[in-house]
Every structure is written in C-alpha cells, then in structure tokens.
PDB file of N, CA and C in Angstrom:
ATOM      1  N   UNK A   1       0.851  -1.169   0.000  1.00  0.00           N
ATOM      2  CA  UNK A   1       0.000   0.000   0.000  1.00  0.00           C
ATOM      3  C   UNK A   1       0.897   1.233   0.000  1.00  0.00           C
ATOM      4  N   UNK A   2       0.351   2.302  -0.990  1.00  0.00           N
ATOM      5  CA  UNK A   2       1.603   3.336  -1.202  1.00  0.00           C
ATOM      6  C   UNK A   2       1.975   4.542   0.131  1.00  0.00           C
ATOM      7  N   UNK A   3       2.293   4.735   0.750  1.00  0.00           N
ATOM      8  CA  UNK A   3       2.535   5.556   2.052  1.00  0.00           C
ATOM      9  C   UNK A   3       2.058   5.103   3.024  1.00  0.00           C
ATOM     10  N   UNK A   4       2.590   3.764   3.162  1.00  0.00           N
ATOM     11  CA  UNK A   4       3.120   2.909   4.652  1.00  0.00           C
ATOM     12  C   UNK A   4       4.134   2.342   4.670  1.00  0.00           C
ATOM     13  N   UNK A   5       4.718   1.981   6.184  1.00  0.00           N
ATOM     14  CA  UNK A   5       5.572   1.482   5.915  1.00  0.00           C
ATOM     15  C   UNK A   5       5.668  -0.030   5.886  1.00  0.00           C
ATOM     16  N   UNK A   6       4.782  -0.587   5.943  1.00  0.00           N
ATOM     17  CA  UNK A   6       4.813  -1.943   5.582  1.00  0.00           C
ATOM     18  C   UNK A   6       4.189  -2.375   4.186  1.00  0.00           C
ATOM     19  N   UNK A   7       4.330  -3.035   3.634  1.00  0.00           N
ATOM     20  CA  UNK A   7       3.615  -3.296   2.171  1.00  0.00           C
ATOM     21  C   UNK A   7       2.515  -4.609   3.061  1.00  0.00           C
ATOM     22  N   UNK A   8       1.732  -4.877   1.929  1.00  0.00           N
ATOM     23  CA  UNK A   8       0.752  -5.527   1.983  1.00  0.00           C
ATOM     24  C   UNK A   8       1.365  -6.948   2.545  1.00  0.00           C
ATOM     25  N   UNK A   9       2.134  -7.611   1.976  1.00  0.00           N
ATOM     26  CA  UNK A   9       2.852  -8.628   1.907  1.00  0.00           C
ATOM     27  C   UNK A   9       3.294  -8.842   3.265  1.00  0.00           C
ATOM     28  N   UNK A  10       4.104  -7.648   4.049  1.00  0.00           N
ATOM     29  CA  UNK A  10       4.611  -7.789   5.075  1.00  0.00           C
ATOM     30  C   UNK A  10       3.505  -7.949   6.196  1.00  0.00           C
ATOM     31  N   UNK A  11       2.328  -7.140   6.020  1.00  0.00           N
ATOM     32  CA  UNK A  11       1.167  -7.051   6.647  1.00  0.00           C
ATOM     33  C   UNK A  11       0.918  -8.344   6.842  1.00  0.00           C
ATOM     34  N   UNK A  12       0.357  -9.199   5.581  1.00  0.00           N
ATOM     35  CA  UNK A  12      -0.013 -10.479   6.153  1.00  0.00           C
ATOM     36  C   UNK A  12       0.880 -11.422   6.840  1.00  0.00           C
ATOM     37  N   UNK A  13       2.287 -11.328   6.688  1.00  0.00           N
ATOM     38  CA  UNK A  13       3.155 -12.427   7.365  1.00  0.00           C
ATOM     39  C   UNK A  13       2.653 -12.098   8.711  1.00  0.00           C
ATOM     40  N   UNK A  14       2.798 -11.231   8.734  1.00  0.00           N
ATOM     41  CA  UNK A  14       3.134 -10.221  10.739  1.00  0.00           C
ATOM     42  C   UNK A  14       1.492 -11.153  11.214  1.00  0.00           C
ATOM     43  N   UNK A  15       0.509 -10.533  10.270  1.00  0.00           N
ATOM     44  CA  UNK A  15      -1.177 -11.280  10.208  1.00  0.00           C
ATOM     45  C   UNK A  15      -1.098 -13.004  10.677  1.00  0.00           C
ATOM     46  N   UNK A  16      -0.704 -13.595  10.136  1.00  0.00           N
ATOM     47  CA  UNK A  16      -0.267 -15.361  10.119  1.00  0.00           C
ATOM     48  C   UNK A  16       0.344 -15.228  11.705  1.00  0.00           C
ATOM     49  N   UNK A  17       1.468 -14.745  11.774  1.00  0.00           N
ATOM     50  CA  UNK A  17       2.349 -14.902  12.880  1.00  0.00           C
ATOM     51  C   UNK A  17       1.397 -14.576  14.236  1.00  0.00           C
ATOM     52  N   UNK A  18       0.726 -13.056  14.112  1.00  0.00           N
ATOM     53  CA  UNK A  18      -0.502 -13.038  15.359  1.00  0.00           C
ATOM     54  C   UNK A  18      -1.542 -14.142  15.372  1.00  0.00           C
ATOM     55  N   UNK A  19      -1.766 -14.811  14.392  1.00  0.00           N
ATOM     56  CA  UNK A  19      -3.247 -15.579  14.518  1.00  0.00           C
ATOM     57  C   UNK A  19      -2.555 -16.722  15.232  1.00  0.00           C
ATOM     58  N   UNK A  20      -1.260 -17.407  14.930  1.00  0.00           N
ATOM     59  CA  UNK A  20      -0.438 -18.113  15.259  1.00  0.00           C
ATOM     60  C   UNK A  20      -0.326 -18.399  16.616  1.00  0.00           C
ATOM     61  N   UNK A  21      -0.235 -16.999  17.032  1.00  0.00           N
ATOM     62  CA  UNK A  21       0.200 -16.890  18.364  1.00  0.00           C
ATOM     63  C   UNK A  21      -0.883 -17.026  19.662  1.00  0.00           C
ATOM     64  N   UNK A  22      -1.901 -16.177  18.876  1.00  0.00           N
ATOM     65  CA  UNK A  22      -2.735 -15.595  19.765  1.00  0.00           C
ATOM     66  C   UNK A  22      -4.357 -16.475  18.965  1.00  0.00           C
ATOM     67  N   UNK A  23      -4.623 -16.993  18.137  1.00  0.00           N
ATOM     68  CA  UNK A  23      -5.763 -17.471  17.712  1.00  0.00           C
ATOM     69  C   UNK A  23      -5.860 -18.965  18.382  1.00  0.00           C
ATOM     70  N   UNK A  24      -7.524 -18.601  18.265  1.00  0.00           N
ATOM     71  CA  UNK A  24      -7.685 -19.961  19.280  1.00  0.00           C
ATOM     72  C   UNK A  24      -8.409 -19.404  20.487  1.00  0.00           C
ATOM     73  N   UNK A  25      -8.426 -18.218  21.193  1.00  0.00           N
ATOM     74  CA  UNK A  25      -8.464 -17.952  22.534  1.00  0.00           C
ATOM     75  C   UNK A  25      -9.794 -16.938  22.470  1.00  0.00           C
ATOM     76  N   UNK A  26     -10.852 -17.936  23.599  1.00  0.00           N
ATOM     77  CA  UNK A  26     -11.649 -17.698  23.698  1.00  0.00           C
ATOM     78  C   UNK A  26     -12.133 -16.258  23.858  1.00  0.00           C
ATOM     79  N   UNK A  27     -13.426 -15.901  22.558  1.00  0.00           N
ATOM     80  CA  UNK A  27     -13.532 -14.447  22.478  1.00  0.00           C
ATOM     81  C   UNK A  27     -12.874 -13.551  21.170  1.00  0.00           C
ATOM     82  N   UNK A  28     -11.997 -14.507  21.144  1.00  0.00           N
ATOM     83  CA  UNK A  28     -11.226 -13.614  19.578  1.00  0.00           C
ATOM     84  C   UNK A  28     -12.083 -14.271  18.739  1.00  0.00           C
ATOM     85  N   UNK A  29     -12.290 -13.210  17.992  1.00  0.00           N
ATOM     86  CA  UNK A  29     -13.478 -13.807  16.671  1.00  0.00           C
ATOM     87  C   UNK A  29     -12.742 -13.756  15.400  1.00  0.00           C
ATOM     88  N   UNK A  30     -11.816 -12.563  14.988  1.00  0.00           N
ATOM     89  CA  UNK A  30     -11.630 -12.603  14.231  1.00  0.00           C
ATOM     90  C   UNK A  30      -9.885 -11.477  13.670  1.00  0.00           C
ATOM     91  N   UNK A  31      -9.187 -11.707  12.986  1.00  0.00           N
ATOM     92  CA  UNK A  31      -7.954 -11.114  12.520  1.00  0.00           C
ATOM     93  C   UNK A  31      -7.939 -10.901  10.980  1.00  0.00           C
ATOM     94  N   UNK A  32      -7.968  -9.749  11.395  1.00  0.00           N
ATOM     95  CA  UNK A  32      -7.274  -8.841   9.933  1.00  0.00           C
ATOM     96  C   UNK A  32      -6.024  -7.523   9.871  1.00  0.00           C
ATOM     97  N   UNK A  33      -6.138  -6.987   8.453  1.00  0.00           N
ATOM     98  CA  UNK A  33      -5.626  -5.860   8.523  1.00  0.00           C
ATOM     99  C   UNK A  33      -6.191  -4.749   7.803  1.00  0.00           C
ATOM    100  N   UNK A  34      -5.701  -3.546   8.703  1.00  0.00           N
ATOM    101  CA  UNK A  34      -6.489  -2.332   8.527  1.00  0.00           C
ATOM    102  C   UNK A  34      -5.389  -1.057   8.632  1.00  0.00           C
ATOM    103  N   UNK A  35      -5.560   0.224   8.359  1.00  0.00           N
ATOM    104  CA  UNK A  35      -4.848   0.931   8.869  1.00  0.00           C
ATOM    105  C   UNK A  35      -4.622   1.604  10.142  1.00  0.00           C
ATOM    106  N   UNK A  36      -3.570   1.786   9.896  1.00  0.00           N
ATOM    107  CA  UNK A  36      -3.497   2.274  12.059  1.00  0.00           C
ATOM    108  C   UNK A  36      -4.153   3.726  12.083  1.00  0.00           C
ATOM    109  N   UNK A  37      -4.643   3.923  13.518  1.00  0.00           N
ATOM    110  CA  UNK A  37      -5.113   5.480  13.627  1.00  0.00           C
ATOM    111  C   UNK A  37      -4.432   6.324  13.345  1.00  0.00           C
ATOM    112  N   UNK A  38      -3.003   6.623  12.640  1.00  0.00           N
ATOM    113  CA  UNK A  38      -2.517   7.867  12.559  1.00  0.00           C
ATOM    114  C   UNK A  38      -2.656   7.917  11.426  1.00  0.00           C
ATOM    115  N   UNK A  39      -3.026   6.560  10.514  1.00  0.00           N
ATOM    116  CA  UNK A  39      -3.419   6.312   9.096  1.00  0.00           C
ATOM    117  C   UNK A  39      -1.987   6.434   8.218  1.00  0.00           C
ATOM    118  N   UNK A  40      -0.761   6.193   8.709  1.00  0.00           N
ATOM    119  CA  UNK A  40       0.133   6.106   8.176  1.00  0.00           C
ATOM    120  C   UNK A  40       1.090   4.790   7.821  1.00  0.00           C
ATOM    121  N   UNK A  41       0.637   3.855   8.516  1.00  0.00           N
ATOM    122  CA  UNK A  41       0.679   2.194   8.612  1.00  0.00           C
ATOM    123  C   UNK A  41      -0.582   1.658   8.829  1.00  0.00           C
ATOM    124  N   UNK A  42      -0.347  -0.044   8.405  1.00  0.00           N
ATOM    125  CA  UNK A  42      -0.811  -0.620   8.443  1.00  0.00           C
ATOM    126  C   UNK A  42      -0.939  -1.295   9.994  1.00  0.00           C
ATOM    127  N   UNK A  43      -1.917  -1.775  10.286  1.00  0.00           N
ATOM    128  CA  UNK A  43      -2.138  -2.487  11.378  1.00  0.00           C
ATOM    129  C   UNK A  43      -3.294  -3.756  11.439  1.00  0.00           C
ATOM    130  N   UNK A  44      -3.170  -4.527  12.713  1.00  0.00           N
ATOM    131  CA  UNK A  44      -3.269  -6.134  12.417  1.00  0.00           C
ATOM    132  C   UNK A  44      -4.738  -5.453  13.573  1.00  0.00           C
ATOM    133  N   UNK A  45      -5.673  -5.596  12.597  1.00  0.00           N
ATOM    134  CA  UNK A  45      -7.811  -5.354  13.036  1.00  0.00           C
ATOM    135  C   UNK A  45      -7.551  -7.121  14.123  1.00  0.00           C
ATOM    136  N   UNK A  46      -7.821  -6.811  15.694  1.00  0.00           N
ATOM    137  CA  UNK A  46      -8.621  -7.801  15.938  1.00  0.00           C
ATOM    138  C   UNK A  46     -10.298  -7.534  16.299  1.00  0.00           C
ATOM    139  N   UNK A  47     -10.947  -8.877  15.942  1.00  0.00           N
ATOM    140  CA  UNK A  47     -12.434  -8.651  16.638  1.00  0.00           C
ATOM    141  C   UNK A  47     -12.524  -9.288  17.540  1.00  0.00           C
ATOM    142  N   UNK A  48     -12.953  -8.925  18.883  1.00  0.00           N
ATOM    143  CA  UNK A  48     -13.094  -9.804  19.846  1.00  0.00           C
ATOM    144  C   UNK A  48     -14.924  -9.256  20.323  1.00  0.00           C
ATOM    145  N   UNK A  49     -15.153 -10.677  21.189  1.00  0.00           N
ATOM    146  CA  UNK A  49     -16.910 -10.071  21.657  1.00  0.00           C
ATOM    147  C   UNK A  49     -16.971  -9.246  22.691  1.00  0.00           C
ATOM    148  N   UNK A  50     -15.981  -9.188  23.447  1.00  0.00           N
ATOM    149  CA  UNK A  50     -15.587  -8.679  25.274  1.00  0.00           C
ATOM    150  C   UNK A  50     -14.383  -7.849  25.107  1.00  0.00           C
ATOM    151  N   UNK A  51     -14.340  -6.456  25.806  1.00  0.00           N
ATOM    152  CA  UNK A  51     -13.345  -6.016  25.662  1.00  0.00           C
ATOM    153  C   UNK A  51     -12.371  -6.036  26.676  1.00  0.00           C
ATOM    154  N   UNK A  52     -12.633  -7.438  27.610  1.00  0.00           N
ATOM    155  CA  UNK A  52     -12.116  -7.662  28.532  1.00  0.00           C
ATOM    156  C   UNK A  52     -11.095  -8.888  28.032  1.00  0.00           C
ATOM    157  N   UNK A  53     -11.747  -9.490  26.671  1.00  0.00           N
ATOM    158  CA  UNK A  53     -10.553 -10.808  26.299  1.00  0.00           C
ATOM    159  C   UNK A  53      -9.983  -9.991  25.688  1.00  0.00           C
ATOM    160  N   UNK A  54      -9.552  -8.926  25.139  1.00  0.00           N
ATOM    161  CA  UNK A  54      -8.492  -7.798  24.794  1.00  0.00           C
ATOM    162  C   UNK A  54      -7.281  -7.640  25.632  1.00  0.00           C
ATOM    163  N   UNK A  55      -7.602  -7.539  26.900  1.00  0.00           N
ATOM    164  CA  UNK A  55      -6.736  -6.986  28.017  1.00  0.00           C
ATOM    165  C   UNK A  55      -5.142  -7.724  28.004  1.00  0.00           C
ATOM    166  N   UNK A  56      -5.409  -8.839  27.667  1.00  0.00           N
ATOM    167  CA  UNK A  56      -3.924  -9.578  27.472  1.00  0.00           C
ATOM    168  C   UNK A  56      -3.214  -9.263  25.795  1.00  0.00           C
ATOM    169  N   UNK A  57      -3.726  -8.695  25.248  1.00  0.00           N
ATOM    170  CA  UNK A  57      -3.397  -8.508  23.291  1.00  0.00           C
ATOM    171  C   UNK A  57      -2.357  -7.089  23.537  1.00  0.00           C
ATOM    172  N   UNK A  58      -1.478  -7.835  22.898  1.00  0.00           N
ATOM    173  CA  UNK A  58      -0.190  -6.604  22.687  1.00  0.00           C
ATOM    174  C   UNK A  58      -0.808  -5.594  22.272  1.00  0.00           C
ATOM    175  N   UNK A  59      -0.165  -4.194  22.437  1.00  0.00           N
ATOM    176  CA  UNK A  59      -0.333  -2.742  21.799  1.00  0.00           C
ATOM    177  C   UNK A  59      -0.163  -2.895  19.995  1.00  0.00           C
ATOM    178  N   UNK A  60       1.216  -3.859  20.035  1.00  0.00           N
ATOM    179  CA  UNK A  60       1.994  -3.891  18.787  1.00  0.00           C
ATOM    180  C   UNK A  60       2.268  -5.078  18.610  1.00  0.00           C
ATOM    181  N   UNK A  61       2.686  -5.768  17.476  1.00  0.00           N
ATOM    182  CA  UNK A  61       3.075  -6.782  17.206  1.00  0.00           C
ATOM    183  C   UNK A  61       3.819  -6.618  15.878  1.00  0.00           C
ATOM    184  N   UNK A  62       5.202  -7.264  16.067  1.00  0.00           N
ATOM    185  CA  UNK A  62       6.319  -7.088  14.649  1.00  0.00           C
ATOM    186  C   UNK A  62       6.026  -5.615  14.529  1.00  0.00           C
ATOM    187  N   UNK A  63       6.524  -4.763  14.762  1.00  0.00           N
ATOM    188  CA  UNK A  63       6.444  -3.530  14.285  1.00  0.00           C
ATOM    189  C   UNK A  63       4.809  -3.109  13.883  1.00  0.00           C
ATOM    190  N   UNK A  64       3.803  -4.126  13.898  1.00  0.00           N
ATOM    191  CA  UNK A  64       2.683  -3.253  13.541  1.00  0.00           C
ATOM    192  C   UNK A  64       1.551  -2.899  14.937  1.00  0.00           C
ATOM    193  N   UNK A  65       0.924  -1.629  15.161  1.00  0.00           N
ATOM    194  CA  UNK A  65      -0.196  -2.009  15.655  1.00  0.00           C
ATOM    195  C   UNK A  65      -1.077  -2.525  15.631  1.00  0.00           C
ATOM    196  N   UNK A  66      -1.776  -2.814  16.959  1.00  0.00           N
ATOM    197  CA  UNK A  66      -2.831  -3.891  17.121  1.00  0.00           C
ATOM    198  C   UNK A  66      -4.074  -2.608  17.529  1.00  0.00           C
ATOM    199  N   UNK A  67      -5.239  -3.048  16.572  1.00  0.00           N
ATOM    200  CA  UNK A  67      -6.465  -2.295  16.657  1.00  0.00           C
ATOM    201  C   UNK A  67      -7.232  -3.113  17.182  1.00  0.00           C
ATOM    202  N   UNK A  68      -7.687  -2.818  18.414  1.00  0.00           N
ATOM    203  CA  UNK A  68      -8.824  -4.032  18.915  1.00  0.00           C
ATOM    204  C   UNK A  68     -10.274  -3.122  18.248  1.00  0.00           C
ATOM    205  N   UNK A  69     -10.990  -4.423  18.094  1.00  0.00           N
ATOM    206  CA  UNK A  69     -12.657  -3.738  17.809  1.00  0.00           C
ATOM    207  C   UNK A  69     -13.761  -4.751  18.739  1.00  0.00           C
ATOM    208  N   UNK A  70     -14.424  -4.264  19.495  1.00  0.00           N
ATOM    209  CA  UNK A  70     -15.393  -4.792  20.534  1.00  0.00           C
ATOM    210  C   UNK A  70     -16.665  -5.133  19.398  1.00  0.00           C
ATOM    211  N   UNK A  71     -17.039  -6.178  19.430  1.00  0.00           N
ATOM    212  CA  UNK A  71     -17.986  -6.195  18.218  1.00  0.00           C
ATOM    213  C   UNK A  71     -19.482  -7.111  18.951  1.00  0.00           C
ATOM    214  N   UNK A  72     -19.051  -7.862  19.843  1.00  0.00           N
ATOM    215  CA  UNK A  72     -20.378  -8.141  21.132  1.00  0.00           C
ATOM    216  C   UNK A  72     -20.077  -9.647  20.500  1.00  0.00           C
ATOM    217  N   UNK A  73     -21.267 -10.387  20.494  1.00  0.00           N
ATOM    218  CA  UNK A  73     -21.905 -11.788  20.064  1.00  0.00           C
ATOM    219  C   UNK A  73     -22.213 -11.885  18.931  1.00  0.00           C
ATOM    220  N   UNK A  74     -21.590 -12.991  18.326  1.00  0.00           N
ATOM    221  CA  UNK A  74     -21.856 -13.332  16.986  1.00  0.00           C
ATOM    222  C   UNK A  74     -22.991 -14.525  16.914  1.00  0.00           C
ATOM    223  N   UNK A  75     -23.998 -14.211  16.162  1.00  0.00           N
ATOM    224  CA  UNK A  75     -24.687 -15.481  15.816  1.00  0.00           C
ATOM    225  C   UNK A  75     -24.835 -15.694  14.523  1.00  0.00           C
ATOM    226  N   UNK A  76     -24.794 -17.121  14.105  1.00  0.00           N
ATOM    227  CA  UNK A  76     -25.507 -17.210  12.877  1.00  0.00           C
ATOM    228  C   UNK A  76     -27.161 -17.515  12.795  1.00  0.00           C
ATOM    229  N   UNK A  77     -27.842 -16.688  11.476  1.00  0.00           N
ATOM    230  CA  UNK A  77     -29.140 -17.115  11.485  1.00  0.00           C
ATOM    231  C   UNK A  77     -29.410 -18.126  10.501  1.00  0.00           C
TER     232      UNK A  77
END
C-alpha cells in the first residue's frame, strides 16, 4: 500500500504470525488488517466479543499495531 511502511505482503506475514500466536483464545473472533489510527501504517484489526478478552493482546506486534474492535456476540441465522 503506497505511504506505509509496511507493504501488503509484510502485513499479512506479521497477520499469520498473530493468529499463530494468539488465535484460538476464547472471544477472539476474528484477525485482519487495517490501517493504524494515525493512518500512516498498516495495522493487524482484531475482533473480539468482550473487551475484557483484549486486556492480554499486545499494543503492537512485529512492528505493527494492534487495533482491537469490541464487536459483542456473533450469531448465525
């Protein structure tokens, strides 16, 4: 992506390596990437339902930030 400092590519390794680490654990719903709030990098989107299973999730990971998003209960209909 043109004015960040990670390219797309690097985004997803860093992406693999968090789900790696941290997927699996009850409450995380979901991992992506998005841009960080200063909108100048990229950063690794988690969704979790509780913003209390957040509390242990790094600030950063590999050089990127971590964006938590509180998104509640997922159901399917």
């Amino acid at each position: 992506m043109a004015g960040t400092k990670h390219s797309m590519d690097e985004a997803r390794e860093i992406q693999k390596a968090f789900e790696k680490k941290f997927g699996g654990r009850k409450g995380l719903l979901g991992v992506g990437i998005c841009l960080n709030p200063r909108r100048d990098d990229l950063a690794i989107n988690v969704s979790v339902s509780r913003s209390a299973q957040a509390s242990d999730l790094p600030k950063t990971f590999d050089g990127l930030d971590v964006v938590v998003d509180v998104v509640g209960t997922v159901r399917a209909f």
